[in-house]
PDB file of N, CA and C in Angstrom:
ATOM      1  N   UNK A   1      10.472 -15.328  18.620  1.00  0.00           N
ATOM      2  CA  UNK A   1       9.621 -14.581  17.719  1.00  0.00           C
ATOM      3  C   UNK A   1       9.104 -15.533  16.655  1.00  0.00           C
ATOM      4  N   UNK A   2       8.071 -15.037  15.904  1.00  0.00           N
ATOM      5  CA  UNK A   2       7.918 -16.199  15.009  1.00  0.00           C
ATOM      6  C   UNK A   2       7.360 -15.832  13.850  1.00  0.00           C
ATOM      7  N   UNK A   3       7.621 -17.253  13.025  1.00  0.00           N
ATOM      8  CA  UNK A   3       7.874 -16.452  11.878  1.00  0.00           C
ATOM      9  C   UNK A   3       7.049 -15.829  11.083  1.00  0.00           C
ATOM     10  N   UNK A   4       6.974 -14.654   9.950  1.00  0.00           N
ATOM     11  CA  UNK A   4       6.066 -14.112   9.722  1.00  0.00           C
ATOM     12  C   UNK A   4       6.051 -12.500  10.245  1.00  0.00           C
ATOM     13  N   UNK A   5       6.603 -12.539  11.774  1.00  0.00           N
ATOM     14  CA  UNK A   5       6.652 -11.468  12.609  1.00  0.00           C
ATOM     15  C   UNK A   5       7.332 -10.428  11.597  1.00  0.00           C
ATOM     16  N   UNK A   6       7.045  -8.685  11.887  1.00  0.00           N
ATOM     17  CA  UNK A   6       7.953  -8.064  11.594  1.00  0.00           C
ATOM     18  C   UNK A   6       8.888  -7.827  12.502  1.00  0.00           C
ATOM     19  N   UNK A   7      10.170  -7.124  12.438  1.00  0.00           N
ATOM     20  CA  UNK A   7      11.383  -6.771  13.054  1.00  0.00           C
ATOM     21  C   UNK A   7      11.886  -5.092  12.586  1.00  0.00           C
ATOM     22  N   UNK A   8      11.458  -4.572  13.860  1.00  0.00           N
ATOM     23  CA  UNK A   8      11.289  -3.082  13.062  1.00  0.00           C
ATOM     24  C   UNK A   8      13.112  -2.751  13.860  1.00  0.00           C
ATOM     25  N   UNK A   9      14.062  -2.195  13.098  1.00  0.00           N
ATOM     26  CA  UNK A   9      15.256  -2.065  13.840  1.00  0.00           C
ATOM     27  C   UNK A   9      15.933  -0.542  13.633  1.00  0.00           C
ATOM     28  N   UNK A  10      15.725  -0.273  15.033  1.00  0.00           N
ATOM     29  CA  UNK A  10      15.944   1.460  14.787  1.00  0.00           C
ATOM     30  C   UNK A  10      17.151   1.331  15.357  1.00  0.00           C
ATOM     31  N   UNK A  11      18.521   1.873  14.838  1.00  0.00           N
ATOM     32  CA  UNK A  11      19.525   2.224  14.917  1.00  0.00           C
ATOM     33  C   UNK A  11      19.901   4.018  15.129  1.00  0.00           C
ATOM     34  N   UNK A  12      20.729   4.233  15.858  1.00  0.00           N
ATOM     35  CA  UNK A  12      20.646   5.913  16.159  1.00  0.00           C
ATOM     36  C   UNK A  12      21.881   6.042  17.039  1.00  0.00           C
ATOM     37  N   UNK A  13      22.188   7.275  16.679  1.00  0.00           N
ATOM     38  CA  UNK A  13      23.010   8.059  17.590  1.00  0.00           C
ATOM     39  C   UNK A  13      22.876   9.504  18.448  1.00  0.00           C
ATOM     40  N   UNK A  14      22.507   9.478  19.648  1.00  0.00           N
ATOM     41  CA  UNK A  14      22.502  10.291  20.637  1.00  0.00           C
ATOM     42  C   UNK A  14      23.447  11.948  20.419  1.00  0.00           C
ATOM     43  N   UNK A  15      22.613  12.579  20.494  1.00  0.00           N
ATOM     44  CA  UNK A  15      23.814  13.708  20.360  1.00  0.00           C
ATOM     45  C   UNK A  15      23.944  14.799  21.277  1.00  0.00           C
ATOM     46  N   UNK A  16      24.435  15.950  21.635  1.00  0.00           N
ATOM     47  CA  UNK A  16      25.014  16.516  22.481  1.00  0.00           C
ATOM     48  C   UNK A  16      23.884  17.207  23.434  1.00  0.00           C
ATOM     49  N   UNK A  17      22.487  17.390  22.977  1.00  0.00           N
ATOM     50  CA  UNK A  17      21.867  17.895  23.573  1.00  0.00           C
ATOM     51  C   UNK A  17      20.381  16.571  23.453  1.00  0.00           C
ATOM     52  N   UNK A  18      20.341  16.459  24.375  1.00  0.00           N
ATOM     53  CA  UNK A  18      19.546  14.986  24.660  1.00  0.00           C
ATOM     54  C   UNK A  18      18.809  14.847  26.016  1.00  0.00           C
ATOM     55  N   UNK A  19      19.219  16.238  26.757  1.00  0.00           N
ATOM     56  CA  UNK A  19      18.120  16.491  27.895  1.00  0.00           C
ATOM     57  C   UNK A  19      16.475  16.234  27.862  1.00  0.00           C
ATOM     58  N   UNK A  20      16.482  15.092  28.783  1.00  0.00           N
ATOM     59  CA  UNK A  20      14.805  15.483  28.292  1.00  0.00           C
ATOM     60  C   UNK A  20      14.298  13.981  27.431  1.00  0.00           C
ATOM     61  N   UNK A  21      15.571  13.019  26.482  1.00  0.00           N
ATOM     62  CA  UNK A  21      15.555  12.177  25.893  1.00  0.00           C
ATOM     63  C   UNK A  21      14.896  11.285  27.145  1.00  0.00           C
ATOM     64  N   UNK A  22      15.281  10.473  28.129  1.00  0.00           N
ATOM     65  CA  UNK A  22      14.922   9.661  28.972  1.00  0.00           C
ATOM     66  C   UNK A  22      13.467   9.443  29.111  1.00  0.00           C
ATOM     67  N   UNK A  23      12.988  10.611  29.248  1.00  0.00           N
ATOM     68  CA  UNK A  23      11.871  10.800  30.042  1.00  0.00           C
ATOM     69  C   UNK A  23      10.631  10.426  28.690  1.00  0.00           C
ATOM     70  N   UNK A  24      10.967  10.953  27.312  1.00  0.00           N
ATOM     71  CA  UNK A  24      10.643  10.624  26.345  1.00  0.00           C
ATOM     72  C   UNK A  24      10.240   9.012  25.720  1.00  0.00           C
ATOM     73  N   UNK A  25      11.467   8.591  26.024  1.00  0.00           N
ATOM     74  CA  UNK A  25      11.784   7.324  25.504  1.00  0.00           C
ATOM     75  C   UNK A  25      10.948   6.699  26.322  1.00  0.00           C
ATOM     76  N   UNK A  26      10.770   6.577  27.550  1.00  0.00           N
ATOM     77  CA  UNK A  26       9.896   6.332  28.686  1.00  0.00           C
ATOM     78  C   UNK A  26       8.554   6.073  28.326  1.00  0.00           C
ATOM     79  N   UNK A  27       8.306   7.027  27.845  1.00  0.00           N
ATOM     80  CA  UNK A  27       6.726   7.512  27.525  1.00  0.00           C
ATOM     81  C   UNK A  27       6.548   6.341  26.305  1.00  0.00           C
ATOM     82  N   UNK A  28       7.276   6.659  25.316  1.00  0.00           N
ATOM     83  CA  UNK A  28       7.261   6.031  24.113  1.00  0.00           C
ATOM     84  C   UNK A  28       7.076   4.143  24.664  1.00  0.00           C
ATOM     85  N   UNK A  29       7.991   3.881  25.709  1.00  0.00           N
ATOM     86  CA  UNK A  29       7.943   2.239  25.927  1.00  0.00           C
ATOM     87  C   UNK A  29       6.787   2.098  26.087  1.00  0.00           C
ATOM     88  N   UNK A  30       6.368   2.873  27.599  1.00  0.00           N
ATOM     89  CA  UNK A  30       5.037   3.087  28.004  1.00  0.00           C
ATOM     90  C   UNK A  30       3.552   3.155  26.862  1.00  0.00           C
ATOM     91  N   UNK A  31       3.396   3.689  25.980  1.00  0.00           N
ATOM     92  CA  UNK A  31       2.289   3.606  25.112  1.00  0.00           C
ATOM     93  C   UNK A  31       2.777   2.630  23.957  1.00  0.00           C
ATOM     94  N   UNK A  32       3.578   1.950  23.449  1.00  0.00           N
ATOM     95  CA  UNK A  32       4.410   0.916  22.577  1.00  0.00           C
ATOM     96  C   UNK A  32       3.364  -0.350  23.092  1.00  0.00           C
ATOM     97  N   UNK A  33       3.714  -0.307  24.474  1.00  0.00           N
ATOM     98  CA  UNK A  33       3.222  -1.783  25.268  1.00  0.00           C
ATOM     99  C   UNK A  33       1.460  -1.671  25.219  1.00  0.00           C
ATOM    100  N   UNK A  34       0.957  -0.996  24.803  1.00  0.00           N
ATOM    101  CA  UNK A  34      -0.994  -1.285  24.160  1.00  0.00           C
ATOM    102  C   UNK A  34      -0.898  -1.174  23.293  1.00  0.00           C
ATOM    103  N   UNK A  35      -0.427  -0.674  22.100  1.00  0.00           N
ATOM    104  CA  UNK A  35      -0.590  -0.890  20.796  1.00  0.00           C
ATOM    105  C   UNK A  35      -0.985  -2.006  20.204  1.00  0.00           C
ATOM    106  N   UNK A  36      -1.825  -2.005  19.244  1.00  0.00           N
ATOM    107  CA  UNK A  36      -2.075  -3.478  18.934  1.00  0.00           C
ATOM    108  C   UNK A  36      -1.158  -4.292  18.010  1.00  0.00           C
ATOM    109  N   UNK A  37      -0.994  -5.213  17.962  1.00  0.00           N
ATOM    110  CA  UNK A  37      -0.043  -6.132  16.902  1.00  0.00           C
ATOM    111  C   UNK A  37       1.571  -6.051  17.801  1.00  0.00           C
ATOM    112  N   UNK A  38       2.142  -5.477  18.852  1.00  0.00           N
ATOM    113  CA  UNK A  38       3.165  -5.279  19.280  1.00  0.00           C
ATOM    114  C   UNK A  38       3.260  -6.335  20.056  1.00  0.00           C
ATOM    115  N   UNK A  39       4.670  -7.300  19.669  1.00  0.00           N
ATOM    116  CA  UNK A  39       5.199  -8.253  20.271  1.00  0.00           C
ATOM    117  C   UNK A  39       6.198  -8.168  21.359  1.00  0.00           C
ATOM    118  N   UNK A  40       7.141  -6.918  21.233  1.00  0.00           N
ATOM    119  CA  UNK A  40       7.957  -6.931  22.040  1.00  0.00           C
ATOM    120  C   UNK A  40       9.202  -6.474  21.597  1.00  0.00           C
ATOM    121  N   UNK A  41      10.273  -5.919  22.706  1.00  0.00           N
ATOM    122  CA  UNK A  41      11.745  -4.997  21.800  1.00  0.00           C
ATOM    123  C   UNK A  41      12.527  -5.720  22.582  1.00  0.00           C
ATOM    124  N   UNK A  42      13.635  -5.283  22.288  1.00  0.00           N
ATOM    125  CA  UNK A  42      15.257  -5.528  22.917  1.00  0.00           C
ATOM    126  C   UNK A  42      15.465  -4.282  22.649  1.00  0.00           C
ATOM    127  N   UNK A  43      16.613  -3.467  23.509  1.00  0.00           N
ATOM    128  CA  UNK A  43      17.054  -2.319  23.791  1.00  0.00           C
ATOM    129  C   UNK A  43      18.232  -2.267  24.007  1.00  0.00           C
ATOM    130  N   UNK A  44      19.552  -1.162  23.281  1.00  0.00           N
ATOM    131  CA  UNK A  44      20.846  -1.358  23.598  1.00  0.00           C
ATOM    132  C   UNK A  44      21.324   0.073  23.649  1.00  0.00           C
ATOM    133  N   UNK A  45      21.909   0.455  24.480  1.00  0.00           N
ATOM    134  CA  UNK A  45      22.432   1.858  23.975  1.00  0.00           C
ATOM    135  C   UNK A  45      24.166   1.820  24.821  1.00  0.00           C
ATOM    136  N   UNK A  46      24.928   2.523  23.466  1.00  0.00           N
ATOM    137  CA  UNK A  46      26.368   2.538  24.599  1.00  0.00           C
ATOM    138  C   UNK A  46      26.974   3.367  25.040  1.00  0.00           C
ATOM    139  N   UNK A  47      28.200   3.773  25.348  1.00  0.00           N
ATOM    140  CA  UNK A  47      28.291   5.055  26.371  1.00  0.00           C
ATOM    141  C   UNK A  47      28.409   5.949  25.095  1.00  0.00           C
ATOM    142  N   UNK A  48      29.085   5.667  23.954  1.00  0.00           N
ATOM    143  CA  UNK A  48      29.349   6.765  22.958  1.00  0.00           C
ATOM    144  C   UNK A  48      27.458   7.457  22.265  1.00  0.00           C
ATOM    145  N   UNK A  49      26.672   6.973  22.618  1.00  0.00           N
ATOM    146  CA  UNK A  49      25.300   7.439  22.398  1.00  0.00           C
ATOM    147  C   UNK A  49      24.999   6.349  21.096  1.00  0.00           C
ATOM    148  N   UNK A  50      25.711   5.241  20.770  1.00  0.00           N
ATOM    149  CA  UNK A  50      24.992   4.613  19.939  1.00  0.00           C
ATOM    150  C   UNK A  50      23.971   3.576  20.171  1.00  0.00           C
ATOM    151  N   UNK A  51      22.351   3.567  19.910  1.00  0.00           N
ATOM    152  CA  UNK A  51      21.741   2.335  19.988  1.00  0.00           C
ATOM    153  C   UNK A  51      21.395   1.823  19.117  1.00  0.00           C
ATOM    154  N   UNK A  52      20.540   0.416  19.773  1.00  0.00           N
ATOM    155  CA  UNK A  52      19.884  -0.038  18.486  1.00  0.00           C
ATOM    156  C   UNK A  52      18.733  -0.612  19.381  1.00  0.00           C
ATOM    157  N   UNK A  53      17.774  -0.234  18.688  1.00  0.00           N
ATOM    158  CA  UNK A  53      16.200  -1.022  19.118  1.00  0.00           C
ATOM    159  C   UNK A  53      15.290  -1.879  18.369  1.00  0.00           C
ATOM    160  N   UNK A  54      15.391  -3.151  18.735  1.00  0.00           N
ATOM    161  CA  UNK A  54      14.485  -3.978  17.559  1.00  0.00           C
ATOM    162  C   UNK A  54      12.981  -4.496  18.383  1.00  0.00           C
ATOM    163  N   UNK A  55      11.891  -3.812  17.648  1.00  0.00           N
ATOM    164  CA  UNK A  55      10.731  -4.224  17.949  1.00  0.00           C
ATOM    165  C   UNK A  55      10.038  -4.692  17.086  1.00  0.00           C
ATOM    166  N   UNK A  56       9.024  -5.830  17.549  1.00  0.00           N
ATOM    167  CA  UNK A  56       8.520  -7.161  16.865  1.00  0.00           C
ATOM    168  C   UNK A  56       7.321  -6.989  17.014  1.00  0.00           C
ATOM    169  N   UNK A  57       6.910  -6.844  15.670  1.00  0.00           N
ATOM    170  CA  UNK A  57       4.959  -7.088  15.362  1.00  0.00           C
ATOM    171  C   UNK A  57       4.675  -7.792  14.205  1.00  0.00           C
ATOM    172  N   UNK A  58       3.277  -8.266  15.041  1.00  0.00           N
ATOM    173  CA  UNK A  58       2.600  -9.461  14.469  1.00  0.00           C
ATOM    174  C   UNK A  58       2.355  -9.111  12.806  1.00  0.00           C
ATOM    175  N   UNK A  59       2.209  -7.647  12.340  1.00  0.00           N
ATOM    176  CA  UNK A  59       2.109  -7.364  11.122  1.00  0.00           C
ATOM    177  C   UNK A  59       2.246  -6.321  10.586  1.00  0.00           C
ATOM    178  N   UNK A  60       2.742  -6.221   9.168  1.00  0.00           N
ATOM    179  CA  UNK A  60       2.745  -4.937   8.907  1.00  0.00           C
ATOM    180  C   UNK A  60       2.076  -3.652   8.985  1.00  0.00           C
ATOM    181  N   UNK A  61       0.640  -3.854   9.064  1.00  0.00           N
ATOM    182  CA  UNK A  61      -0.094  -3.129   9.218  1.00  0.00           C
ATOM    183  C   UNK A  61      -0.069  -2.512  10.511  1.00  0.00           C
ATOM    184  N   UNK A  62       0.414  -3.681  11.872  1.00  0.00           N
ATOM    185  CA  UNK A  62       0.621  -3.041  12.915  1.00  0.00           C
ATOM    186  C   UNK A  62       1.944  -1.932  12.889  1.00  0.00           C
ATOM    187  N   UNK A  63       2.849  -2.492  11.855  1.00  0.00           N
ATOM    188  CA  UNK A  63       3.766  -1.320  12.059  1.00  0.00           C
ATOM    189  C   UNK A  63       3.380   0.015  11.673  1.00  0.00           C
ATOM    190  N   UNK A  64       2.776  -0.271  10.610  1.00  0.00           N
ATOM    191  CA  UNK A  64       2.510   1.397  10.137  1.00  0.00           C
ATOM    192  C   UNK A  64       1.389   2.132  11.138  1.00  0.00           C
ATOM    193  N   UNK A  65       0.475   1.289  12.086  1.00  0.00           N
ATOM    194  CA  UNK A  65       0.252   1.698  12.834  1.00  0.00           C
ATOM    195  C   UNK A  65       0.624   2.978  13.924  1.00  0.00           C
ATOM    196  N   UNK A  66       1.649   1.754  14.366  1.00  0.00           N
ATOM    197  CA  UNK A  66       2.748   2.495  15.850  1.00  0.00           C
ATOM    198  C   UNK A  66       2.818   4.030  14.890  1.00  0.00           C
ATOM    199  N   UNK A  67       3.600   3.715  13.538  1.00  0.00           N
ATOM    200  CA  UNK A  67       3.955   4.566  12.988  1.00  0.00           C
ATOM    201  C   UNK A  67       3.673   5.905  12.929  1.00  0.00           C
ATOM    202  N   UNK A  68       2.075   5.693  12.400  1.00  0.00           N
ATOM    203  CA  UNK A  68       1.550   7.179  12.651  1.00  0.00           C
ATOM    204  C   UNK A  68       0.690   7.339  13.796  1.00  0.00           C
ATOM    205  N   UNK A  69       0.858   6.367  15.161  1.00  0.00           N
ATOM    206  CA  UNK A  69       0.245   7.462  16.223  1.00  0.00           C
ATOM    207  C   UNK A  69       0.886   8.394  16.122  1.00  0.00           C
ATOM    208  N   UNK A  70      -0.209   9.610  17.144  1.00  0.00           N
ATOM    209  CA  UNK A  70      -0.002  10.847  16.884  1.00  0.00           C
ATOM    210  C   UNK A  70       1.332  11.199  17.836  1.00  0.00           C
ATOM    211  N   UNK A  71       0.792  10.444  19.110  1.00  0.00           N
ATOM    212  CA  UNK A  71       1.915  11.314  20.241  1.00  0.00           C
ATOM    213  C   UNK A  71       3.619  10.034  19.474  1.00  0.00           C
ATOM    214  N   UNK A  72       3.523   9.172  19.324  1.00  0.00           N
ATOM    215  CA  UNK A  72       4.804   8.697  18.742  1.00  0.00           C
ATOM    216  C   UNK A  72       5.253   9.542  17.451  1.00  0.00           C
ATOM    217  N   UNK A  73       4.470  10.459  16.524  1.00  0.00           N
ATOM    218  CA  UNK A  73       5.123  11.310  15.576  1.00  0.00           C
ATOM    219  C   UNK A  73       5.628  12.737  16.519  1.00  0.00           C
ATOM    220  N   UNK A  74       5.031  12.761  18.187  1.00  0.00           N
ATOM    221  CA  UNK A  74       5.542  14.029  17.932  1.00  0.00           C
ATOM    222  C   UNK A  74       7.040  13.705  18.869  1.00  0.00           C
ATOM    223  N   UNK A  75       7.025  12.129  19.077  1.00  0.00           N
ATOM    224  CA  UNK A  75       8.400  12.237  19.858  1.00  0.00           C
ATOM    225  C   UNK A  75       9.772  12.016  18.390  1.00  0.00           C
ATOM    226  N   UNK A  76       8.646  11.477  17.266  1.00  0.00           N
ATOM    227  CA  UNK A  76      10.122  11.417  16.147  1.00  0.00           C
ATOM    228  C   UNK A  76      10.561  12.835  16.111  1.00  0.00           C
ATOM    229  N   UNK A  77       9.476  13.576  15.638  1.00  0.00           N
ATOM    230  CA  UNK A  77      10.001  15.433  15.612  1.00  0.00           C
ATOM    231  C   UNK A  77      10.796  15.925  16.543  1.00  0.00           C
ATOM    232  N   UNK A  78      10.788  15.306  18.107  1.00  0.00           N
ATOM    233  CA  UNK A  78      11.332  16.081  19.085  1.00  0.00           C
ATOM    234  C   UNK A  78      13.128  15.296  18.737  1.00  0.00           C
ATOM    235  N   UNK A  79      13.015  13.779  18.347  1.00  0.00           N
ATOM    236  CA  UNK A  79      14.170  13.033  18.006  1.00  0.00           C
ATOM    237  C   UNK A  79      15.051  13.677  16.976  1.00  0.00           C
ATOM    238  N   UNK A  80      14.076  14.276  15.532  1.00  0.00           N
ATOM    239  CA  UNK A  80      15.249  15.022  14.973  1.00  0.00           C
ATOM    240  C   UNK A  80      15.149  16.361  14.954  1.00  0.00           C
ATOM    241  N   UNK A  81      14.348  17.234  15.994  1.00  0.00           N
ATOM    242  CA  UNK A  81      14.941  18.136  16.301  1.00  0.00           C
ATOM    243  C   UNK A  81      16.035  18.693  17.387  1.00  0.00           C
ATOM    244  N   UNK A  82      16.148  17.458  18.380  1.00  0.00           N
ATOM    245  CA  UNK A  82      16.770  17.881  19.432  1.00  0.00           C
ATOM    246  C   UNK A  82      17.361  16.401  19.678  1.00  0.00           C
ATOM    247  N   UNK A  83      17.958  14.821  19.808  1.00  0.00           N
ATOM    248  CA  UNK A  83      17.930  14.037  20.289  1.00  0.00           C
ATOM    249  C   UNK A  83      18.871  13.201  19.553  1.00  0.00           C
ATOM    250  N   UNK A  84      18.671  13.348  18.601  1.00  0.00           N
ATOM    251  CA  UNK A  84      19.734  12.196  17.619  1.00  0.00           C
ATOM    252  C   UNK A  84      20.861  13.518  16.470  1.00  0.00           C
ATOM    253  N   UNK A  85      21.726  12.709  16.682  1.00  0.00           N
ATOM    254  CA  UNK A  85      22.623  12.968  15.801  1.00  0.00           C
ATOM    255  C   UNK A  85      22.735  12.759  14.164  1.00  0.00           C
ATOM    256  N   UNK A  86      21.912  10.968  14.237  1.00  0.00           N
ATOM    257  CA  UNK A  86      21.591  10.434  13.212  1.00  0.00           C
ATOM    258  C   UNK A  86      20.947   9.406  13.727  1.00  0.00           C
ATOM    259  N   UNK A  87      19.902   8.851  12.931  1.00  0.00           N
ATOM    260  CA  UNK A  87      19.449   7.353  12.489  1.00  0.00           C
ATOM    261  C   UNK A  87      18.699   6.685  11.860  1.00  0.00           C
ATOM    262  N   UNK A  88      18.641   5.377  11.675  1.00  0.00           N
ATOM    263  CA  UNK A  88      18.357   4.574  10.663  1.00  0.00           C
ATOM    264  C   UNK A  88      17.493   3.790  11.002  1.00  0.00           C
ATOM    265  N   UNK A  89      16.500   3.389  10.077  1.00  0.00           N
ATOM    266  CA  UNK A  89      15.060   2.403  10.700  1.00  0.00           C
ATOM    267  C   UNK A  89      14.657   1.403   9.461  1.00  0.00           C
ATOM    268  N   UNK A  90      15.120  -0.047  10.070  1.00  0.00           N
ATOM    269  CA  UNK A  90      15.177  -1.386   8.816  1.00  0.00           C
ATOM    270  C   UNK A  90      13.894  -1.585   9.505  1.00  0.00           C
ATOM    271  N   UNK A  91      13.092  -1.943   8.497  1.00  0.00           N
ATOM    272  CA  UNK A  91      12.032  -3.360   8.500  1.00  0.00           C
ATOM    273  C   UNK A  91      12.115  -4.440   8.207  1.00  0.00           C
ATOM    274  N   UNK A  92      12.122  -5.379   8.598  1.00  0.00           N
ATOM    275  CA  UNK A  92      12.338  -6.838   8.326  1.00  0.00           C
ATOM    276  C   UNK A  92      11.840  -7.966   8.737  1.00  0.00           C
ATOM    277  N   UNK A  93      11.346  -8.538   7.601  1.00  0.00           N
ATOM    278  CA  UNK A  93       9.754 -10.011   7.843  1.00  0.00           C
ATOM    279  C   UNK A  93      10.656 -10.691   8.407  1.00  0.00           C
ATOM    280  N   UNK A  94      10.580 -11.915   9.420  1.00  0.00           N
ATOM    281  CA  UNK A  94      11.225 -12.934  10.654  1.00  0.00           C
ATOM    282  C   UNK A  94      10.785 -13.963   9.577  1.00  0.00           C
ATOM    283  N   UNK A  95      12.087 -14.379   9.093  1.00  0.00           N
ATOM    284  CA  UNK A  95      12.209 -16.048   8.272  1.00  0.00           C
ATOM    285  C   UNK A  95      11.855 -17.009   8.949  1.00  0.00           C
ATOM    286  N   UNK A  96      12.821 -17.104  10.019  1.00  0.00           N
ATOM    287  CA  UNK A  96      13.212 -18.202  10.795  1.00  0.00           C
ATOM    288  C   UNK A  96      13.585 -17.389  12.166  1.00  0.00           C
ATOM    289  N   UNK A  97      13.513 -18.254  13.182  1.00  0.00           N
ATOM    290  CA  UNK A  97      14.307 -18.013  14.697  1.00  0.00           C
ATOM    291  C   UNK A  97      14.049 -19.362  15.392  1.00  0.00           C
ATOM    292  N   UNK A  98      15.679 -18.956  16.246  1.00  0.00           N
ATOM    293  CA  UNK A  98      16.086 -19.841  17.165  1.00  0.00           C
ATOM    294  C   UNK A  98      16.943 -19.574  17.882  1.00  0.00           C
ATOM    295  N   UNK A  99      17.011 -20.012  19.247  1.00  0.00           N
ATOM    296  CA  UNK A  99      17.863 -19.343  20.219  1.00  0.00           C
ATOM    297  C   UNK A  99      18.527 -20.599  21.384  1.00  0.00           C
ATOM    298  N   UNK A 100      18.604 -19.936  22.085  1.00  0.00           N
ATOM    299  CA  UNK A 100      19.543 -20.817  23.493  1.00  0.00           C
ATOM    300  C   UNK A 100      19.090 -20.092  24.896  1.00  0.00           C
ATOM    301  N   UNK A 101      18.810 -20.718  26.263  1.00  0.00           N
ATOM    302  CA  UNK A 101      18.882 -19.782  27.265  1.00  0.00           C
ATOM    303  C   UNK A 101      19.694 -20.653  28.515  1.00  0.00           C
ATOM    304  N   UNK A 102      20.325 -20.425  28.924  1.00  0.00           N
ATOM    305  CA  UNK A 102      20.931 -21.574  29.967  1.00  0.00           C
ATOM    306  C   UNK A 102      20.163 -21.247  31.054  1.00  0.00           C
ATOM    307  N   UNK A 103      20.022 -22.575  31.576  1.00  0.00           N
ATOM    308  CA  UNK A 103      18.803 -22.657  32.999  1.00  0.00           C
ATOM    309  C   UNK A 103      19.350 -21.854  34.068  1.00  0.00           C
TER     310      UNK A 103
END
């Protein structure tokens, strides 16, 4: 990533009624990937329903973008009406990065 990038990091917990979540989240990757300014996520979720999702754009403006499309506000509504238990959403400007990948 580089630097400058934002680091949008949604943290959450899954809760008992989440039927229907998959197919959602789906959609959401699916229209994420044309948005403009969108660099790219990492995705984690564990068996107890906790994830965390960090997605990377070129600028702030692109975030507030994603933000208020329309069909991505109506999957937050469907998230805290039916989908999460709880969660949390950091923004954060990319200082620095560096990594490792073995061949």
């Amino acid at each position: 990533m580089e630097k400058g990038a934002y680091a949008v990091i949604f943290t959450s917990r899954l809760g008992a009624d989440a039927e229907g979540y998959g197919a959602v989240a789906d959609r959401m990757e699916t229209l994420v990937r044309g948005q403009p300014g969108y660099l790219g996520h990492d995705s984690v979720r564990g068996e107890g329903g906790l994830g965390i999702t960090v997605s990377y754009w070129a600028s702030e403006a692109a975030v507030a973008a994603w933000r208020a499309n329309a069909e991505h506000l109506g999957a937050q509504a469907m998230g805290r009406a039916r989908f999460y238990d709880w969660f949390r959403l950091d923004v954060c400007r990319v200082e620095r990065t560096h990594g490792f990948a073995r061949d």
